[in-house]
C-alpha atoms as a PDB file:
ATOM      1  CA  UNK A   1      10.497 -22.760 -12.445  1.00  0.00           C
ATOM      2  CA  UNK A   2       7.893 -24.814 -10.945  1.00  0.00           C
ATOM      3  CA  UNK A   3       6.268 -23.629  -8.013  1.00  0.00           C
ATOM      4  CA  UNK A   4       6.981 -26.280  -4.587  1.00  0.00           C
ATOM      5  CA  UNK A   5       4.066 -26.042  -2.786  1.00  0.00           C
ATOM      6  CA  UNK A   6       4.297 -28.758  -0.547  1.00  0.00           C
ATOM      7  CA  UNK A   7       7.428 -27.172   0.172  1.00  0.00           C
ATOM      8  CA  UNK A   8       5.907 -23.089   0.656  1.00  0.00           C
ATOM      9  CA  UNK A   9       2.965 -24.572   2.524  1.00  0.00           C
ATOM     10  CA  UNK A  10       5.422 -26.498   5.415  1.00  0.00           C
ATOM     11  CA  UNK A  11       6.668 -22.653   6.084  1.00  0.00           C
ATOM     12  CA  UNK A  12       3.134 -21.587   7.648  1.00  0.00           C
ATOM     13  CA  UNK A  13       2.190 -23.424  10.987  1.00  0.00           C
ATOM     14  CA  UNK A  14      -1.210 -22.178  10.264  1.00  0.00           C
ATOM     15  CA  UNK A  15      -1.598 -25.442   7.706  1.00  0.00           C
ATOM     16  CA  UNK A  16      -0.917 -27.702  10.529  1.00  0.00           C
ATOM     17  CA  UNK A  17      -3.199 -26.509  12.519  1.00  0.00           C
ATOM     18  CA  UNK A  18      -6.263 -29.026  13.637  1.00  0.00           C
ATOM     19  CA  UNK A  19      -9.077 -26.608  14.061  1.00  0.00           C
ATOM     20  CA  UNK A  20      -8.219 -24.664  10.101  1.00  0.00           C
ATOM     21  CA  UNK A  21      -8.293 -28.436   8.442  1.00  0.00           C
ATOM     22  CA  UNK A  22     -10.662 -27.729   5.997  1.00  0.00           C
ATOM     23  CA  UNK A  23     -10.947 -24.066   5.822  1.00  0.00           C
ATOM     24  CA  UNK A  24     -10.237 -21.531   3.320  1.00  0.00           C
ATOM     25  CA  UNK A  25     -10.245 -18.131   4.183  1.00  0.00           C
ATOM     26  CA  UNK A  26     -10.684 -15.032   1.656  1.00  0.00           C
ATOM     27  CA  UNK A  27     -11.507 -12.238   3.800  1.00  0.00           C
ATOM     28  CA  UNK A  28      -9.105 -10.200   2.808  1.00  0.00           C
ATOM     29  CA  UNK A  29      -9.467  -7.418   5.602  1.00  0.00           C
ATOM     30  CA  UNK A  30      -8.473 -10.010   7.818  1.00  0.00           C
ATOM     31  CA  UNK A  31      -4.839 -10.123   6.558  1.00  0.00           C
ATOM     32  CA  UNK A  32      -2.791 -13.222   5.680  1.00  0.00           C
ATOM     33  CA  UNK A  33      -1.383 -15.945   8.523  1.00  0.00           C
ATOM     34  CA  UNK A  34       2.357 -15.846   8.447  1.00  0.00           C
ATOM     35  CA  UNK A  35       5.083 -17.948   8.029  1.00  0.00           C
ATOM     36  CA  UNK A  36       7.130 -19.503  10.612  1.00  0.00           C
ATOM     37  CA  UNK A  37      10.293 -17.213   9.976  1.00  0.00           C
ATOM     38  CA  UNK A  38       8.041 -13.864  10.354  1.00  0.00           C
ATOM     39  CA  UNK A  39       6.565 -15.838  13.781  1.00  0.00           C
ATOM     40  CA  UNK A  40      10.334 -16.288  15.379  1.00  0.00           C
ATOM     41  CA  UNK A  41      11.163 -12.676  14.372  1.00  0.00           C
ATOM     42  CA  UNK A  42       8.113 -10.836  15.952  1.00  0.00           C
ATOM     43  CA  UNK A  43       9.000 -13.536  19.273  1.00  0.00           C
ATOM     44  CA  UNK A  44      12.474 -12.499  18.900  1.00  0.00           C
ATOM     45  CA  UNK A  45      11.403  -8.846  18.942  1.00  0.00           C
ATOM     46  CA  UNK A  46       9.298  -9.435  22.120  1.00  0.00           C
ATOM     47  CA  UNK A  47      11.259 -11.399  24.135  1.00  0.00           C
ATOM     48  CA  UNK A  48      15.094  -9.268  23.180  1.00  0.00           C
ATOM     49  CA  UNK A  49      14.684  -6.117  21.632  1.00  0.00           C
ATOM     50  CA  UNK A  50      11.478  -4.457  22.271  1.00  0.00           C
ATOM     51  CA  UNK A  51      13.164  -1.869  23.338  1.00  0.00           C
ATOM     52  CA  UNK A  52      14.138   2.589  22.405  1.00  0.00           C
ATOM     53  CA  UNK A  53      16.464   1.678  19.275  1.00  0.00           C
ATOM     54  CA  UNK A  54      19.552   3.301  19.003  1.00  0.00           C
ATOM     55  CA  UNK A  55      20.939   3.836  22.374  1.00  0.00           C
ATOM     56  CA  UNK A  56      24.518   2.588  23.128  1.00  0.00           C
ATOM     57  CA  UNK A  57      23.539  -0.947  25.336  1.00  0.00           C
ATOM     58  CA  UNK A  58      23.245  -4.204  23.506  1.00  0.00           C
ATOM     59  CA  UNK A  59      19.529  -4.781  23.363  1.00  0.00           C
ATOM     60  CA  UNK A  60      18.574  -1.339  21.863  1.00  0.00           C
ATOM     61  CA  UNK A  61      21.833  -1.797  19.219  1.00  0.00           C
ATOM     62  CA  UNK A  62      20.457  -5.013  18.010  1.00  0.00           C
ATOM     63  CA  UNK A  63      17.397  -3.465  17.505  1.00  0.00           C
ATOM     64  CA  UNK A  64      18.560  -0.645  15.705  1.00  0.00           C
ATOM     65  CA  UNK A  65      20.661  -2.895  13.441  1.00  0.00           C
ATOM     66  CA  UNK A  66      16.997  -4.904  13.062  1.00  0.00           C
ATOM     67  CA  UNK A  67      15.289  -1.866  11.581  1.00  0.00           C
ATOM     68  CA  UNK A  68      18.254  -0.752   9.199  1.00  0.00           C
ATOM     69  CA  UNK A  69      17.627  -4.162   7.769  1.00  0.00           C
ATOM     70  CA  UNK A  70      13.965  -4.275   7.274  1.00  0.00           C
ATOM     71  CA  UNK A  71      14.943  -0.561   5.637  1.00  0.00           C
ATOM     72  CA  UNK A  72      17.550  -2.188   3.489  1.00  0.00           C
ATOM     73  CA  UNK A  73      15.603  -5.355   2.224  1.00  0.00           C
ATOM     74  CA  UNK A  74      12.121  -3.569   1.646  1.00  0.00           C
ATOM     75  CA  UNK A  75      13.773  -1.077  -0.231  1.00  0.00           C
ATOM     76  CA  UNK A  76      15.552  -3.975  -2.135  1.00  0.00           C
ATOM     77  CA  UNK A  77      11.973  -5.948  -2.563  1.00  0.00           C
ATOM     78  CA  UNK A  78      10.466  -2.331  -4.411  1.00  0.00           C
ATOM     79  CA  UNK A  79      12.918  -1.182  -6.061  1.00  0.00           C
ATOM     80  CA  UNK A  80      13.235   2.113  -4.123  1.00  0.00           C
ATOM     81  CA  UNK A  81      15.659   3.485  -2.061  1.00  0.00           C
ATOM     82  CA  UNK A  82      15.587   3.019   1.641  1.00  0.00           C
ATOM     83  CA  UNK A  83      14.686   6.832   2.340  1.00  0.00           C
ATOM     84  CA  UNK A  84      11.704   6.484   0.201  1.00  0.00           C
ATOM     85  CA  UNK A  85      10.365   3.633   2.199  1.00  0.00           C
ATOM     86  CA  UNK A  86       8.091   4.812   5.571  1.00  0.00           C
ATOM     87  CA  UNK A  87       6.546   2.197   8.109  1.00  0.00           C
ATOM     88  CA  UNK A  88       3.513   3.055   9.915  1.00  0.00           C
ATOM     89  CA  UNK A  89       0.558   1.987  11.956  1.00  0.00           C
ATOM     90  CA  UNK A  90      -1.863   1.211   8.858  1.00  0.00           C
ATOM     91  CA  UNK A  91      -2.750   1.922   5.028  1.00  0.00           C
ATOM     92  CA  UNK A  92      -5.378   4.003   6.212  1.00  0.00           C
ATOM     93  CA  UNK A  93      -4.020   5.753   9.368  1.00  0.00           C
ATOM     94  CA  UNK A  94      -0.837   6.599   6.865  1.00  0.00           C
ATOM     95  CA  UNK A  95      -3.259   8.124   3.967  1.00  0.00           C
ATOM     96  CA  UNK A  96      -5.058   9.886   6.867  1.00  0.00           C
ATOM     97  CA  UNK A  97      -1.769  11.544   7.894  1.00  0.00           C
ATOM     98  CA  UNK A  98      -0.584  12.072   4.260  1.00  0.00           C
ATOM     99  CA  UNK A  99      -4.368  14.202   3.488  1.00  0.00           C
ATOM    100  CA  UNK A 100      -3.528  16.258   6.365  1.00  0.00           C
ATOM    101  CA  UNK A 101       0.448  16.684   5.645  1.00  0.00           C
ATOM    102  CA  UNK A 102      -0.084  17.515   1.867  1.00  0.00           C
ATOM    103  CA  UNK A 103      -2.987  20.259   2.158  1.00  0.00           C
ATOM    104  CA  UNK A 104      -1.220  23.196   3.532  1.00  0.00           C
ATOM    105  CA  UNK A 105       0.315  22.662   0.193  1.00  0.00           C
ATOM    106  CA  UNK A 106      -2.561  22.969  -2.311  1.00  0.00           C
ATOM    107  CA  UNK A 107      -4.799  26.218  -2.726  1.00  0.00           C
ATOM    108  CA  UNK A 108      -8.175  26.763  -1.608  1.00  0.00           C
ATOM    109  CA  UNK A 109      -9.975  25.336  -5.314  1.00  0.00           C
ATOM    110  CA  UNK A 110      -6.965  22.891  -6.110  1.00  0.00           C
ATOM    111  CA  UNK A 111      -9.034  19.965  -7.522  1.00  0.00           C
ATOM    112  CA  UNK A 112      -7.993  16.017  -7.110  1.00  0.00           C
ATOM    113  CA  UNK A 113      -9.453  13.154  -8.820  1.00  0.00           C
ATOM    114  CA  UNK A 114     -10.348  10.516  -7.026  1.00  0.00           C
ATOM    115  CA  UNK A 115     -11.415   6.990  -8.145  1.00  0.00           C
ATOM    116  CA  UNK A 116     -14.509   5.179  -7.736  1.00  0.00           C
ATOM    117  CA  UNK A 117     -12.806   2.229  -7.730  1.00  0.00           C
ATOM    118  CA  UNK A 118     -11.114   2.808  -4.686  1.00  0.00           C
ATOM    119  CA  UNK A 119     -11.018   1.068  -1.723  1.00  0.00           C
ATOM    120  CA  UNK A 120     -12.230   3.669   1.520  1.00  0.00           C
ATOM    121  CA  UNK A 121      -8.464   3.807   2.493  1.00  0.00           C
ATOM    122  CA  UNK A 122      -7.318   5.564  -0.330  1.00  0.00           C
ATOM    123  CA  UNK A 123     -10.608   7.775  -0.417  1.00  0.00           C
ATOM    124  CA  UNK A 124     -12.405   8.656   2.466  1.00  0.00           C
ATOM    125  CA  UNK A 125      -9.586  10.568   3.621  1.00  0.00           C
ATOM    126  CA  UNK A 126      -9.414  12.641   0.495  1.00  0.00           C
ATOM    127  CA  UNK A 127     -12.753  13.276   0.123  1.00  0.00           C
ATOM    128  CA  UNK A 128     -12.844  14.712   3.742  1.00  0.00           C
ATOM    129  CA  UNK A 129     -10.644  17.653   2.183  1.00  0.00           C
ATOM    130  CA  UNK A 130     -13.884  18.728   0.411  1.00  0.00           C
ATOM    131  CA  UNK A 131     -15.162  20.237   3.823  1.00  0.00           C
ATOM    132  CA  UNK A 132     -11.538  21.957   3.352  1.00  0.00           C
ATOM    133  CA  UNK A 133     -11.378  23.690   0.131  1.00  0.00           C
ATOM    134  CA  UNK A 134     -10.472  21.115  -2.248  1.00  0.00           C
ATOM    135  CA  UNK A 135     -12.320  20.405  -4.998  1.00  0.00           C
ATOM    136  CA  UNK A 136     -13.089  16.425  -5.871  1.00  0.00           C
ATOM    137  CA  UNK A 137     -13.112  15.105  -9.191  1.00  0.00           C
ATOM    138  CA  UNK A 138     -15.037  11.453  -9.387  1.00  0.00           C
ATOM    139  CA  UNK A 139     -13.357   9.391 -11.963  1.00  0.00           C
ATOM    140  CA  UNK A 140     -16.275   7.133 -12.693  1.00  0.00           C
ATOM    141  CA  UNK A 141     -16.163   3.419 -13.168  1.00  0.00           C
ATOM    142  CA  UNK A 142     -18.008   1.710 -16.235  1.00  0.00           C
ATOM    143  CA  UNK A 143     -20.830   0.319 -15.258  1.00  0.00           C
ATOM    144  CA  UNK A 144     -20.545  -3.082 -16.638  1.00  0.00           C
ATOM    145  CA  UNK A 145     -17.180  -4.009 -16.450  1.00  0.00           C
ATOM    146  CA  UNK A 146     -15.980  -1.965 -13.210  1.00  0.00           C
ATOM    147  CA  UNK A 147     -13.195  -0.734 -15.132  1.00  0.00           C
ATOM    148  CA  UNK A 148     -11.619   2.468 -15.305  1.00  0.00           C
ATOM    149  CA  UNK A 149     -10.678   3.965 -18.478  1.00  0.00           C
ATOM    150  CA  UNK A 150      -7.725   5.945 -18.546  1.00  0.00           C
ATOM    151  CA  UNK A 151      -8.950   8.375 -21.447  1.00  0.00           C
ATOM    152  CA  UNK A 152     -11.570   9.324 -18.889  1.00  0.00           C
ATOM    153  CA  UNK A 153      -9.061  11.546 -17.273  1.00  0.00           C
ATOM    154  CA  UNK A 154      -8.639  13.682 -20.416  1.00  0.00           C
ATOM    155  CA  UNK A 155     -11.962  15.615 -19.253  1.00  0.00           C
ATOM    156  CA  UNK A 156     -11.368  15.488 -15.527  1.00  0.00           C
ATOM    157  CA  UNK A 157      -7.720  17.176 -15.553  1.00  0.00           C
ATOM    158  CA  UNK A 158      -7.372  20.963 -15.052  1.00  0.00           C
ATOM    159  CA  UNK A 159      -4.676  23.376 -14.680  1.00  0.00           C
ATOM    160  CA  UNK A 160      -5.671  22.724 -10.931  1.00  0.00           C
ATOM    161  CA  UNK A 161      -5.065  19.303 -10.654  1.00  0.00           C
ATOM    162  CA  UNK A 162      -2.940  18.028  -7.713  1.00  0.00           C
ATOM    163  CA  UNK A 163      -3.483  14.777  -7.441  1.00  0.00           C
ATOM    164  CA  UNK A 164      -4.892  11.329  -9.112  1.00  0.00           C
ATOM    165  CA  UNK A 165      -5.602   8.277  -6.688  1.00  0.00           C
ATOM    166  CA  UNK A 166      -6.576   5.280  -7.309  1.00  0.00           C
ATOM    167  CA  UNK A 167      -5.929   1.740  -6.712  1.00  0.00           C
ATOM    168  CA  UNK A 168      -3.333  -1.254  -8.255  1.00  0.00           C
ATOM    169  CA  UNK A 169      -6.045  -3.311  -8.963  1.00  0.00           C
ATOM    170  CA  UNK A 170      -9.457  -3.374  -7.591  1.00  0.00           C
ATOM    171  CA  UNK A 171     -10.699  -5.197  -4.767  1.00  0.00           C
ATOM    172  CA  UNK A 172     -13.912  -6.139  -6.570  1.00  0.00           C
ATOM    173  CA  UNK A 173     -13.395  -6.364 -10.173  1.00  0.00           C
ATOM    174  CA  UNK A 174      -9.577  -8.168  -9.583  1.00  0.00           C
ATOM    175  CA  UNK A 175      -8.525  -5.611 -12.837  1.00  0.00           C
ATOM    176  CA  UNK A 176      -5.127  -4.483 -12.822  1.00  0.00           C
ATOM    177  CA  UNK A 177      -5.137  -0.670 -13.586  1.00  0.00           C
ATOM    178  CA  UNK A 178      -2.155   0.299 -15.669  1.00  0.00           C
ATOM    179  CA  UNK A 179      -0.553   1.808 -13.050  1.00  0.00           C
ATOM    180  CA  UNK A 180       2.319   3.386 -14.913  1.00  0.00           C
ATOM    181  CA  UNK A 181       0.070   4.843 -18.167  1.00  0.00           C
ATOM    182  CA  UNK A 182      -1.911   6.506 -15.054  1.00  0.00           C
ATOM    183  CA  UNK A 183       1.222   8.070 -13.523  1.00  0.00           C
ATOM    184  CA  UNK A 184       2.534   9.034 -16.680  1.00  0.00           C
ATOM    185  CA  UNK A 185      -0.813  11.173 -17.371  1.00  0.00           C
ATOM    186  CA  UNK A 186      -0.843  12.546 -14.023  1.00  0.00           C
ATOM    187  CA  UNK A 187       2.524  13.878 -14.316  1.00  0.00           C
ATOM    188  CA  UNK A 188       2.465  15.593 -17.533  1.00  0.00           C
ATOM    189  CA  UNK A 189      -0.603  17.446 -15.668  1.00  0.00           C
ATOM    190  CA  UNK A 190       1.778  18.577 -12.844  1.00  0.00           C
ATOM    191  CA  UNK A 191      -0.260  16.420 -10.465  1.00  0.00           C
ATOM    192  CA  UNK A 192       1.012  13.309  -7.597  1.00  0.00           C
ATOM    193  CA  UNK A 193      -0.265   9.629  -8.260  1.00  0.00           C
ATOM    194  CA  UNK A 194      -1.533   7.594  -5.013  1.00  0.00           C
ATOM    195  CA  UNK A 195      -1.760   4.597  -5.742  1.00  0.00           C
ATOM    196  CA  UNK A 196      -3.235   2.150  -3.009  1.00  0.00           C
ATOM    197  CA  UNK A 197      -1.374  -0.990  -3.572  1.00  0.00           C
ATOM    198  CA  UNK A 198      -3.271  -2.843  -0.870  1.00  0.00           C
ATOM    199  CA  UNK A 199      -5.155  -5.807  -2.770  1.00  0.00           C
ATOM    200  CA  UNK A 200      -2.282  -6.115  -5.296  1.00  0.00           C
ATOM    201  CA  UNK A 201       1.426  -6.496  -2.946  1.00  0.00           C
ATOM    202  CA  UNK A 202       0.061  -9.818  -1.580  1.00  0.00           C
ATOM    203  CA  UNK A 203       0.027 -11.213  -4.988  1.00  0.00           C
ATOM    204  CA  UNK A 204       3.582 -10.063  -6.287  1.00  0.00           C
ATOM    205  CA  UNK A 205       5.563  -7.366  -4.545  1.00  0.00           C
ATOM    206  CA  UNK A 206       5.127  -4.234  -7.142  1.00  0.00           C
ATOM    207  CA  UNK A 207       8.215  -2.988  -8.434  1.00  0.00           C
ATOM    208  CA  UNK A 208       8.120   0.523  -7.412  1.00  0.00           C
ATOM    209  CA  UNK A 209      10.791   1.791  -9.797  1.00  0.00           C
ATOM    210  CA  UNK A 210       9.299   0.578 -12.781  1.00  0.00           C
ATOM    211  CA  UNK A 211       5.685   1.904 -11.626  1.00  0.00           C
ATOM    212  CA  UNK A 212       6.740   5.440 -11.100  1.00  0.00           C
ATOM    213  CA  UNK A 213       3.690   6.171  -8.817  1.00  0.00           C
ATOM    214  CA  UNK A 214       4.514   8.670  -6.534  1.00  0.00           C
ATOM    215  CA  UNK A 215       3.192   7.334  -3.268  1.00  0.00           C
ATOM    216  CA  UNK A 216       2.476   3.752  -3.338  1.00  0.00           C
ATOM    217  CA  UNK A 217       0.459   2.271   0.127  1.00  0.00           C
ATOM    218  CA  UNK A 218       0.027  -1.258   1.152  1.00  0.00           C
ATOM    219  CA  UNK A 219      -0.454  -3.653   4.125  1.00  0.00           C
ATOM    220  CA  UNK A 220       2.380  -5.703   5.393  1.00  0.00           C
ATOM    221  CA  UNK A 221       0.219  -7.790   7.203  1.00  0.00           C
ATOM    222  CA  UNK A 222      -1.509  -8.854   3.563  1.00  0.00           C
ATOM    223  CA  UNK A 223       1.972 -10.170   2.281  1.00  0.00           C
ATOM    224  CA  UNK A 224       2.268 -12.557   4.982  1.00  0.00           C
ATOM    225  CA  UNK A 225       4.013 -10.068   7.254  1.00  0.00           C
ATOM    226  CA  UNK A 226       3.461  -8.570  10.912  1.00  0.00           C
ATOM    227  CA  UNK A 227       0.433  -6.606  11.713  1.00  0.00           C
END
């Protein structure tokens, strides 16, 4: 099917927009401009149902009904089921709270490999746990291609491995790590995969189920979502 993109770009307002003529923007960071539909639900959210979900008085049941169905189609998007998805304040914030939730559960020695391809969300976090006990296991990038090579892990695993992170695809390179080969290998070990999906959802929502990654993280506002 051919792609309409006359048609895609009328959705964004940001394309009619006088002072972006001429611009292109690829700072990635900086998050995506959305469409108009996202723009009347955040307005709609603001100006009806910013308000405690839940509660028994029309404003707070619409909302409550609103977040059921961003549950319901996200899950639906991934491939997941709707108690496996999680919203929160940021990639990084969420990976911050996930270091702290998940080492009460690992020994003082447990050992985690950590990627050098990885984006500061999905490591400065984990490397913090150093300071704690936890032993960190660089899984080195080659040096020409900025690739990582997945039979690299063979000496870095140990009977204390917990946990492999690394990203979709990196942010530099634009390689798309074999996410599922990389779970697989981190499961047979007894050990999680993170995967930090941040530079690769805007370019194709990642089918979750098919992946098998354990944790998957990325940035709504990157797919043309809210912030």
């Amino acid at each position: 099917m051919k792609l309409k993109t006359e048609f895609i770009r009328s959705q964004f307002p940001a394309f009619r927009e006088p002072s972006l003529e001429g611009w292109a923007f690829f700072e990635n960071a900086g998050g995506s401009y959305t469409c108009q539909q996202v723009i009347d639900r955040l307005l709609e959210f603001y100006t009806k149902t910013k308000v405690q979900p839940y509660y028994p008085f029309p404003a707070s049941t619409e909302g409550g009904s609103k977040m059921d169905e961003a549950y319901s189609r996200l899950s639906a998007y991934l491939n997941v089921d709707e108690d496996e998805i999680n919203f929160g304040p940021s990639t990084s914030q969420n990976i911050y709270v996930l270091a702290h939730a998940l080492r009460p559960l690992w020994a003082d020695n447990d050992e985690i490999i950590l990627s050098c391809q990885d984006h500061e969300a999905n490591a400065g976090a984990w490397r913090r746990l150093e300071s704690e006990g936890i032993v960190i296991k660089e899984w080195h990038i080659d040096e020409k291609t900025g690739r990582l090579a997945v039979a690299d892990l063979d000496d870095l695993i140990s009977r204390r491995t917990k946990m492999i992170a690394f990203p979709h695809v990196s942010n530099v390179v634009a390689h798309i790590n074999p996410v599922r080969e990389i779970t697989e290998v981190a499961h047979r070990a007894g050990a999680i995969a993170v995967v930090d999906g941040v530079s690769y959802a805007p370019h194709g929502l990642p089918d979750l189920g098919e992946l098998g990654a354990d944790i998957y993280l990325f940035s709504l506002y990157k797919t043309w979502g809210p912030s």
